[in-house]
N, C-alpha and C. Protein backbone atom coordinates (compact mmCIF):
# COMPACT_ATOMS: atom_id res chain seq x y z
N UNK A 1 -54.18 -4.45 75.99
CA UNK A 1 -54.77 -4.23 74.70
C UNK A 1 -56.21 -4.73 74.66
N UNK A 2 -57.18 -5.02 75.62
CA UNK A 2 -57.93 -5.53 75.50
C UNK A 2 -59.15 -4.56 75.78
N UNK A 3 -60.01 -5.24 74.28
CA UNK A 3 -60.97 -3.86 74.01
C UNK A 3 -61.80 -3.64 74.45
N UNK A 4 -62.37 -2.05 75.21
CA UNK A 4 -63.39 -1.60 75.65
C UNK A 4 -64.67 -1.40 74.32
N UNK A 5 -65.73 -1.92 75.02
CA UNK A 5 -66.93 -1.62 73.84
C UNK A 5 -66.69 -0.32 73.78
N UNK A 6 -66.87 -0.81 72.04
CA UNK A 6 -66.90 0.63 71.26
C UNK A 6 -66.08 1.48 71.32
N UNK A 7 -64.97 0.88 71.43
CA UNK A 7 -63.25 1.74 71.43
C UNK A 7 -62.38 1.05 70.47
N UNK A 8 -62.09 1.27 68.78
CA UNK A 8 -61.81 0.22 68.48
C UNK A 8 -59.90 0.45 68.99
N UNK A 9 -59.50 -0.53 68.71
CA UNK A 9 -58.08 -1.10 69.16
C UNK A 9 -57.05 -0.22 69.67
N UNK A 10 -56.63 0.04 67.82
CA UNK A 10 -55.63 1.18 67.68
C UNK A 10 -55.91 2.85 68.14
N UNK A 11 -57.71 3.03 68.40
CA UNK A 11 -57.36 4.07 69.12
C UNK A 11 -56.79 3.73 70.58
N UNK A 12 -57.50 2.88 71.52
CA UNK A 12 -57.25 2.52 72.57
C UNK A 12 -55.85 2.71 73.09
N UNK A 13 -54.77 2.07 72.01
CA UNK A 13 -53.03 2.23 72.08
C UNK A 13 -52.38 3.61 71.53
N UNK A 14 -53.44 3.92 71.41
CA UNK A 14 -52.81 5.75 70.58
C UNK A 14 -52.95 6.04 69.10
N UNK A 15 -53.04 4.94 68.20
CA UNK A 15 -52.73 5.27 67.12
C UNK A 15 -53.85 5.84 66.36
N UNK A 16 -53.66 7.25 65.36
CA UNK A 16 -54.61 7.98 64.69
C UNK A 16 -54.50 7.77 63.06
N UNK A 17 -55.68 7.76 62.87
CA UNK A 17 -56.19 8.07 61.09
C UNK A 17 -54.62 8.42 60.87
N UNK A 18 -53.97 8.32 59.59
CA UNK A 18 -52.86 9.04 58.83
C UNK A 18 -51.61 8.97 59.68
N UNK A 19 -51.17 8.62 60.63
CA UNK A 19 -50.20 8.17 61.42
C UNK A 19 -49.40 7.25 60.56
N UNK A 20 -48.21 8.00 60.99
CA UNK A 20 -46.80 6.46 60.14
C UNK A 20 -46.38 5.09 61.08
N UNK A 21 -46.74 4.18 61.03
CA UNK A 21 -46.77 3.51 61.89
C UNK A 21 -45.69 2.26 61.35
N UNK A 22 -45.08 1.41 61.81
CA UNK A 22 -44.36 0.02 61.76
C UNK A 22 -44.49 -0.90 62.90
N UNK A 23 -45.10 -2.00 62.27
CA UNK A 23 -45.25 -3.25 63.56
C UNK A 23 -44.10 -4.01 63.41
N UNK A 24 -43.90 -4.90 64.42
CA UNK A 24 -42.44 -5.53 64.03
C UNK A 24 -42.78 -6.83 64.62
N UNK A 25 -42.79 -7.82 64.13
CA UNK A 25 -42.78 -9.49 64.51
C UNK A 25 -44.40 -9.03 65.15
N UNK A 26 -45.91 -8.59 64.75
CA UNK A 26 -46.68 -8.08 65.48
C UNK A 26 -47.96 -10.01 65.14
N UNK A 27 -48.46 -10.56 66.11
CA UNK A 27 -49.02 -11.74 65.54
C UNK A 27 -49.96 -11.31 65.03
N UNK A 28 -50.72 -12.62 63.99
CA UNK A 28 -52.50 -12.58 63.26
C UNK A 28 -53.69 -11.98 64.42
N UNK A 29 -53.33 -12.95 65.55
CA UNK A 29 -54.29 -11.84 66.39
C UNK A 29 -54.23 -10.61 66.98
N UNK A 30 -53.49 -10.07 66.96
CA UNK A 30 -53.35 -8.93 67.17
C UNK A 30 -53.30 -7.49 66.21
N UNK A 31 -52.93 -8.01 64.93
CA UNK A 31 -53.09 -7.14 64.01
C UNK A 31 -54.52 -7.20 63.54
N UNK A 32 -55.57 -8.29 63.37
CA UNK A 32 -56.90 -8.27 63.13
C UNK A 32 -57.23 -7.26 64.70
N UNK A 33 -56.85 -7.51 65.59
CA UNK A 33 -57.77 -6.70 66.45
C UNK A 33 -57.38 -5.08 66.05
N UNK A 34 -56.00 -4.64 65.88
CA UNK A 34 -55.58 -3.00 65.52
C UNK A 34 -56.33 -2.73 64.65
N UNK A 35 -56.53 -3.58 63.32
CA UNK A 35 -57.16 -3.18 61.95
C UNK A 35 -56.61 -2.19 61.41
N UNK A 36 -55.29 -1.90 61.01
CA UNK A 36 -54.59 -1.09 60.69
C UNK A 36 -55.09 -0.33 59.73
N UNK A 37 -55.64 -1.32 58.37
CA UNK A 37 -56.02 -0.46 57.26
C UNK A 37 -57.52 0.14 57.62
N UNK A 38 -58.14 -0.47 58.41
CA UNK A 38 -59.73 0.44 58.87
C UNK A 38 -59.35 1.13 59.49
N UNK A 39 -58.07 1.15 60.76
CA UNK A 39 -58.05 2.43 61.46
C UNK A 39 -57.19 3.61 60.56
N UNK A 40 -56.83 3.60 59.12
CA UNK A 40 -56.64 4.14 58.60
C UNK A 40 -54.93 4.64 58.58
N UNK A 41 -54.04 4.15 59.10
CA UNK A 41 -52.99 3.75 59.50
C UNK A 41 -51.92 3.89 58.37
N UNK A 42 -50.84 4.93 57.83
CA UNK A 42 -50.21 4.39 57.44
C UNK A 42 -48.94 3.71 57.91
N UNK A 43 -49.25 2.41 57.27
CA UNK A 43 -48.56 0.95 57.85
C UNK A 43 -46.77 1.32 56.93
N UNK A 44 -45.58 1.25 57.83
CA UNK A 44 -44.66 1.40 57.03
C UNK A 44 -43.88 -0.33 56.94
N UNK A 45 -43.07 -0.72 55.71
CA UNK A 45 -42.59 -1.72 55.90
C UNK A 45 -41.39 -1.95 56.43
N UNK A 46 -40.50 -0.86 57.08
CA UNK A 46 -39.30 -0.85 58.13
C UNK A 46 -39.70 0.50 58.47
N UNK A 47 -39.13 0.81 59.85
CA UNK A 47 -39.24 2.28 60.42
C UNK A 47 -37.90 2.71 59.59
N UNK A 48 -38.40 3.83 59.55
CA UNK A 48 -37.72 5.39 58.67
C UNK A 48 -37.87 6.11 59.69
N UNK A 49 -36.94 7.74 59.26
CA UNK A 49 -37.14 8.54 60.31
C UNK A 49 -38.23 9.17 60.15
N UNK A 50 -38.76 9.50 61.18
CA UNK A 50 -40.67 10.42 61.34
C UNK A 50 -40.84 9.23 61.32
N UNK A 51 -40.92 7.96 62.43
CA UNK A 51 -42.00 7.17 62.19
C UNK A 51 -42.81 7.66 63.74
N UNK A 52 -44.15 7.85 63.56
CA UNK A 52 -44.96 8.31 65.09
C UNK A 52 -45.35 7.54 65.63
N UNK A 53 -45.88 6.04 65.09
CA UNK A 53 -45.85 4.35 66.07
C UNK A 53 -45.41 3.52 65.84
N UNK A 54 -45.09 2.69 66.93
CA UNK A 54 -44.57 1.50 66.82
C UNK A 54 -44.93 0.53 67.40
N UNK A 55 -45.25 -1.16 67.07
CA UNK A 55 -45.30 -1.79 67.89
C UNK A 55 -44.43 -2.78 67.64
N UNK A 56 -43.55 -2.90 69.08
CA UNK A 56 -42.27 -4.22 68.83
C UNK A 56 -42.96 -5.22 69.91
N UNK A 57 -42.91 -6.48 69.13
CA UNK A 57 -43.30 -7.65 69.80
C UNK A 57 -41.40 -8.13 69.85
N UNK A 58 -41.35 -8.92 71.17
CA UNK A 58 -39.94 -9.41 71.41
C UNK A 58 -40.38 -10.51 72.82
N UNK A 59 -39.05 -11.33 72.65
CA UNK A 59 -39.49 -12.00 73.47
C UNK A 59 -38.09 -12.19 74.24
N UNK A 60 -36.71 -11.45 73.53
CA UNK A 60 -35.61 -11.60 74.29
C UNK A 60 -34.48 -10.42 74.40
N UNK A 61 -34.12 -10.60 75.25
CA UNK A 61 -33.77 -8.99 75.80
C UNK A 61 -32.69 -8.31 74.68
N UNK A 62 -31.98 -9.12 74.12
CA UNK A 62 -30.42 -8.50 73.21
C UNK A 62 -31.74 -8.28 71.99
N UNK A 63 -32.65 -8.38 71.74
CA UNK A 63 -33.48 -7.96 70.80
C UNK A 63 -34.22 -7.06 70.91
N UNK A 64 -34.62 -7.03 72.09
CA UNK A 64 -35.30 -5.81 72.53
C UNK A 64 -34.57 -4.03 72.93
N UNK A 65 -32.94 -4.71 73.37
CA UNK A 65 -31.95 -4.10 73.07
C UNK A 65 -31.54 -3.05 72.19
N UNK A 66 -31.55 -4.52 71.28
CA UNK A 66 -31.11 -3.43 69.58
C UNK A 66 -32.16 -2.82 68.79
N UNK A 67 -33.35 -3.32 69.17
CA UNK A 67 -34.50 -2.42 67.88
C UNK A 67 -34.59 -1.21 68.82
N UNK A 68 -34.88 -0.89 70.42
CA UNK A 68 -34.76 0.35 70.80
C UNK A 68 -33.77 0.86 70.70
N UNK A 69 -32.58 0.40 70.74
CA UNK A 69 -31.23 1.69 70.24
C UNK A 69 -32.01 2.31 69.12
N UNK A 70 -31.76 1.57 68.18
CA UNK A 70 -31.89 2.29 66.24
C UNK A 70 -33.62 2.52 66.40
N UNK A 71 -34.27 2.24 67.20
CA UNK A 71 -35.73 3.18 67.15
C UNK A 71 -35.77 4.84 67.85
N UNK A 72 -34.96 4.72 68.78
CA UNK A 72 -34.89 5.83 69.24
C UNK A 72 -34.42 7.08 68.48
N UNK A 73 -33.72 7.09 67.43
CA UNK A 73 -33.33 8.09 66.26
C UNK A 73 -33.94 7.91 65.79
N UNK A 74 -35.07 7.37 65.36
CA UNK A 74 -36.33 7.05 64.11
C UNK A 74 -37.16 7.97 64.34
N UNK A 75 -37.70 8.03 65.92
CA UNK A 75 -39.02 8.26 65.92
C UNK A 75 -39.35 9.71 66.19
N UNK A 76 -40.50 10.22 65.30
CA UNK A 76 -40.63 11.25 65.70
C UNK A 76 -40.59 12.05 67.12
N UNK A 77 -40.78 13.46 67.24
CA UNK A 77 -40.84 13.66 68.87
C UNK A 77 -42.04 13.54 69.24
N UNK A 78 -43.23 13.39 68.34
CA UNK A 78 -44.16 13.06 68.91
C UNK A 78 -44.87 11.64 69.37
N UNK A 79 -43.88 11.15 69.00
CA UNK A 79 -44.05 9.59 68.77
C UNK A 79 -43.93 8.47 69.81
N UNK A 80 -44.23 7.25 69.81
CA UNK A 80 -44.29 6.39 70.81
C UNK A 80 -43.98 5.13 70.21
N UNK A 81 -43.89 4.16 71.23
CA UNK A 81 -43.24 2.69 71.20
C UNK A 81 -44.13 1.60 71.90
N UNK A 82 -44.47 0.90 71.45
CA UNK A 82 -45.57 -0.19 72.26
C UNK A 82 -44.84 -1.10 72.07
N UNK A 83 -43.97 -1.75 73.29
CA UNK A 83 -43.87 -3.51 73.03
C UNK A 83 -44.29 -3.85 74.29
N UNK A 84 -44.38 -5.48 73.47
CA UNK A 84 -45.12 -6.45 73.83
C UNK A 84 -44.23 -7.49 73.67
N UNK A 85 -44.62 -8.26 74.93
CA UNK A 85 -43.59 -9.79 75.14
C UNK A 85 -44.75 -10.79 75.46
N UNK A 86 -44.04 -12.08 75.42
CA UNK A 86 -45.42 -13.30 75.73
C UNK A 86 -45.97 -13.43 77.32
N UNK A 87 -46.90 -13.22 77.73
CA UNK A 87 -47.02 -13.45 78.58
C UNK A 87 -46.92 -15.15 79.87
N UNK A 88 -46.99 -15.87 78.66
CA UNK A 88 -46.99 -17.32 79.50
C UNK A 88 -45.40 -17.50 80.14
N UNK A 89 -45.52 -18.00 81.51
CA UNK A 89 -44.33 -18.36 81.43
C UNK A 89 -43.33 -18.79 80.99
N UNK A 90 -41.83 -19.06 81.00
CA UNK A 90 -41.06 -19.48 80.60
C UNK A 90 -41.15 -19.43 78.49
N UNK A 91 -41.71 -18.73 78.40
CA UNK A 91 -42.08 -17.94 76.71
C UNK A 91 -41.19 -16.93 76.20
N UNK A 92 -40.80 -16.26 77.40
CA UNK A 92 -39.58 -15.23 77.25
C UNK A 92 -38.99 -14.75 78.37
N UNK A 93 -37.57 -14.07 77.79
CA UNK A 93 -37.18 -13.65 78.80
C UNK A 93 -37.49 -12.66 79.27
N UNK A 94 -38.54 -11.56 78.83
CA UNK A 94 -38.68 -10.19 78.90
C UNK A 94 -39.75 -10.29 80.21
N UNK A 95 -40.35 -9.83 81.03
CA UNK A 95 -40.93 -8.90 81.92
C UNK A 95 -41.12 -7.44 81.89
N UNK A 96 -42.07 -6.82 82.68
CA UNK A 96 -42.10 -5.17 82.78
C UNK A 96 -40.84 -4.82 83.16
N UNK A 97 -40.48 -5.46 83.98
CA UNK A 97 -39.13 -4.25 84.82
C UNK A 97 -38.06 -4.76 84.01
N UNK A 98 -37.95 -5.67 83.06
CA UNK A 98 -36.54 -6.17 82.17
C UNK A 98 -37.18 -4.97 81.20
N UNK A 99 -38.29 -4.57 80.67
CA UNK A 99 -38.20 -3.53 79.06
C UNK A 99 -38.14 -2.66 79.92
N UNK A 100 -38.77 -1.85 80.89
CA UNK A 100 -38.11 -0.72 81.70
C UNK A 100 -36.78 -0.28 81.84
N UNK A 101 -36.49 -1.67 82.30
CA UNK A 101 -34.93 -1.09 82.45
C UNK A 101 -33.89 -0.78 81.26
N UNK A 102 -34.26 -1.91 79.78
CA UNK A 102 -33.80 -1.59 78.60
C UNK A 102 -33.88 0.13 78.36
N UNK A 103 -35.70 0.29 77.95
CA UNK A 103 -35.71 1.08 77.28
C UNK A 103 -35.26 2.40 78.27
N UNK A 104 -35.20 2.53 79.85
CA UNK A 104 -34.72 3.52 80.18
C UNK A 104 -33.03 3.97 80.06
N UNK A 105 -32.56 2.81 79.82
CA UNK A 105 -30.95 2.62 79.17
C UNK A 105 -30.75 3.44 77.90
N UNK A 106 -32.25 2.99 77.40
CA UNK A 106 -32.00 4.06 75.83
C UNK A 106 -32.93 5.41 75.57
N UNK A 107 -32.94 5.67 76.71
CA UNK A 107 -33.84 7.22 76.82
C UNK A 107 -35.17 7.37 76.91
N UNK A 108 -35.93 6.03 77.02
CA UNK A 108 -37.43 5.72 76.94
C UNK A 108 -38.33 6.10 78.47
N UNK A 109 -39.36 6.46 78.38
CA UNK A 109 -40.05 6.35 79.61
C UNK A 109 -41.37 5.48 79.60
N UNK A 110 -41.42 4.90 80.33
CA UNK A 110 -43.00 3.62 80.21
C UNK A 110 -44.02 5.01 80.62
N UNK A 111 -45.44 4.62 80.02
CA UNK A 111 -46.45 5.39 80.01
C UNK A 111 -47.68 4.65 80.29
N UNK A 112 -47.69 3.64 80.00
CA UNK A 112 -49.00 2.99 79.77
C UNK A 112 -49.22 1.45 79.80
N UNK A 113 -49.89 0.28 79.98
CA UNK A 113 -49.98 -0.78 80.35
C UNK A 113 -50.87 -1.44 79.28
N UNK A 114 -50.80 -3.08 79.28
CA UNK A 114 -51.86 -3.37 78.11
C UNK A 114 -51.32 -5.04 78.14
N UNK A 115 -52.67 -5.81 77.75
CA UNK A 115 -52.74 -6.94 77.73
C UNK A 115 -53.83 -7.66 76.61
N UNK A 116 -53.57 -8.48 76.24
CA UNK A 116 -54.39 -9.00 74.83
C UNK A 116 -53.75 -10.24 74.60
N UNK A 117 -54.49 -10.99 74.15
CA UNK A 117 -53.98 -12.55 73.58
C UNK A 117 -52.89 -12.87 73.87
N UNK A 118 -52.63 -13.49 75.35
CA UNK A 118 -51.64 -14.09 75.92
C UNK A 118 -49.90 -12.89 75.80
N UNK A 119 -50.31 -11.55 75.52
CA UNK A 119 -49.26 -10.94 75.49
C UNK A 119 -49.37 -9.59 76.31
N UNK A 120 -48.09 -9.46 76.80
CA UNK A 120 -48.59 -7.98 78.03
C UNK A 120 -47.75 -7.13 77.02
N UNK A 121 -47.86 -5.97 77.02
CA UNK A 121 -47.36 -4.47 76.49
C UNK A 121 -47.28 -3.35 77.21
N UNK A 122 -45.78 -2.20 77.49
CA UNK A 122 -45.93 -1.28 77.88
C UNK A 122 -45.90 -0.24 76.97
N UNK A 123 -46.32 0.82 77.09
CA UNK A 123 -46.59 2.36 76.12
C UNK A 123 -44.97 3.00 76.45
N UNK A 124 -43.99 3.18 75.59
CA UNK A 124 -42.97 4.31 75.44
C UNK A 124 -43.15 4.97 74.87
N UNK A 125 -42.40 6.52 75.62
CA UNK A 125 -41.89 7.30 75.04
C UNK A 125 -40.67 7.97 74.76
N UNK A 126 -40.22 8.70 74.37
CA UNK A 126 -38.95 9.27 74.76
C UNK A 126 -38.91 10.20 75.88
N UNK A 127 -37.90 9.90 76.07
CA UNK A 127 -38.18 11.46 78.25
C UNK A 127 -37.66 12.29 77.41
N UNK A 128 -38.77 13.58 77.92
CA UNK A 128 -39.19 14.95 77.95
C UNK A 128 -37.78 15.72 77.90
N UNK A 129 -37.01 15.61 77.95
CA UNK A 129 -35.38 16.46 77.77
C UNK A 129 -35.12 15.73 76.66
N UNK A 130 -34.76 14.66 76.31
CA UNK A 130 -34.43 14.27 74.88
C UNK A 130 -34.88 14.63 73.89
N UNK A 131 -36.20 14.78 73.87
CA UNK A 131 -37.64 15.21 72.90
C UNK A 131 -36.90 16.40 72.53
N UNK A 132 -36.89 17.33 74.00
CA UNK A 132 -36.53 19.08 73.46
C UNK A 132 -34.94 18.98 73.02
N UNK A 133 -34.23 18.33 73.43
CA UNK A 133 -33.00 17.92 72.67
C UNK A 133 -32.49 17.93 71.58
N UNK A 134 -33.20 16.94 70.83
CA UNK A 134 -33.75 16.25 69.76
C UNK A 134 -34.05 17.11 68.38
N UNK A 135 -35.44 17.76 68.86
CA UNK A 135 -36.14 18.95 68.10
C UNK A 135 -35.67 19.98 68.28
N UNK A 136 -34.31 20.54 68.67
CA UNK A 136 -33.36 21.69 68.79
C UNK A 136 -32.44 21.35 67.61
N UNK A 137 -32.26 20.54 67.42
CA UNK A 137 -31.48 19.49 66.68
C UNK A 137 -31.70 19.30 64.82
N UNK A 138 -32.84 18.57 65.39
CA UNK A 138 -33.74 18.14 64.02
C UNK A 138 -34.73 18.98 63.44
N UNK A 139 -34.46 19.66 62.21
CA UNK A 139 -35.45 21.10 62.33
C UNK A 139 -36.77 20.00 61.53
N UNK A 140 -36.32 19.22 60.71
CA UNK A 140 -37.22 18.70 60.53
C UNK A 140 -39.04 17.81 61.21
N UNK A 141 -38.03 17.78 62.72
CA UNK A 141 -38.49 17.33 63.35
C UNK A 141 -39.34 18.00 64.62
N UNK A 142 -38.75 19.29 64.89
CA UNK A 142 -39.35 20.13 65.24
C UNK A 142 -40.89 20.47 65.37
N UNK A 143 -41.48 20.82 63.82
CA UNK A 143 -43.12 20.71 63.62
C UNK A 143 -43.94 19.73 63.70
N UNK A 144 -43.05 18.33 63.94
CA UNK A 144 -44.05 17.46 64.68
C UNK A 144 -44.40 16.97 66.36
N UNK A 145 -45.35 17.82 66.52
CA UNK A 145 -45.61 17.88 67.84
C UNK A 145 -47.46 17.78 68.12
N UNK A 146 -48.16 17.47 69.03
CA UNK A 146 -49.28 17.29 69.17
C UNK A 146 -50.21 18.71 69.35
C-alpha cells in the first residue's frame, strides 16, 4: 500500500469514484492514507450484496475464515477483496500462504501485493468460473462487470 507520488491510495488498491466499498477492523493510518471520502468512495457500514470493495484487516485465521465465506456471496462479480494482516512478528497468525490458502478454500484468487504501516495485504478475487457461475445465476448481478 505504499504510495507512489502522485497516485493517491485508493486508486493505487483499485478503488474508484462511486464504488460500494466496506472496510472491516481497517486502522487510523490507513484509512487517512485511502481517504475514502476524497476518493469519493461509497463507504458501506456492513457489506450487503453488490458490495465491489473490500478491505479486511485480520490477524487470525478462524477470522479470516469466516468473513471470506459470507464475503464471497456479497460481492459483486466485479469486485475484489484486500486483506491485510500485521506484519511484525509474532502479531498474527496470518502470512501470504495462510490467506492464500483460506481464501482459495473459498473460491478466491490472490492478484496483487501491498505493504503500508507495519501491515502486508494481498488483492482477491473471485476465480474466473465462479464469476461466470455466479452471474448465470444472479441476474442482478450480471450487469456488473468492468
Amino acid at each position: 500500500m505504499e504510495q507512489r507520488s502522485g497516485t493517491p491510495m485508493a486508486t493505487r488498491l483499485g478503488f474508484k469514484p462511486g464504488m460500494r466499498v466496506w472496510f472491516h477492523d481497517m486502522p487510523a493510518a490507513v484509512r487517512a492514507a485511502i481517504a475514502p471520502e476524497r476518493a469519493a468512495l461509497e463507504e458501506m457500514g456492513c457489506a450487503t450484496d453488490g458490495v465491489q470493495g473490500v478491505h479486511l484487516f485480520a490477524s487470525r485465521r478462524d477470522h479470516l475464515e469466516r468473513e471470506l465465506g459470507a464475503l464471497r456471496g456479497l460481492l459483486a462479480s466485479n469486485g475484489f477483496c484486500w486483506v491485510s494482516w500485521p506484519d511484525q512478528e509474532g502479531a498474527s497468525e496470518l502470512r501470504e500462504n495462510t490467506v492464500a490458502d483460506v481464501a482459495a478454500a473459498h473460491g478466491w484468487e490472490a492478484r496483487d501485493r501491498c505493504a503500508f504501516e507495519g501491515w502486508s495485504g494481498v488483492k482477491l478475487t473471485p476465480r474466473a468460473a465462479e464469476v461466470t457461475e455466479k452471474s448465470s445465476t444472479s441476474p442482478q448481478l450480471r450487469t456488473r462487470t468492468e
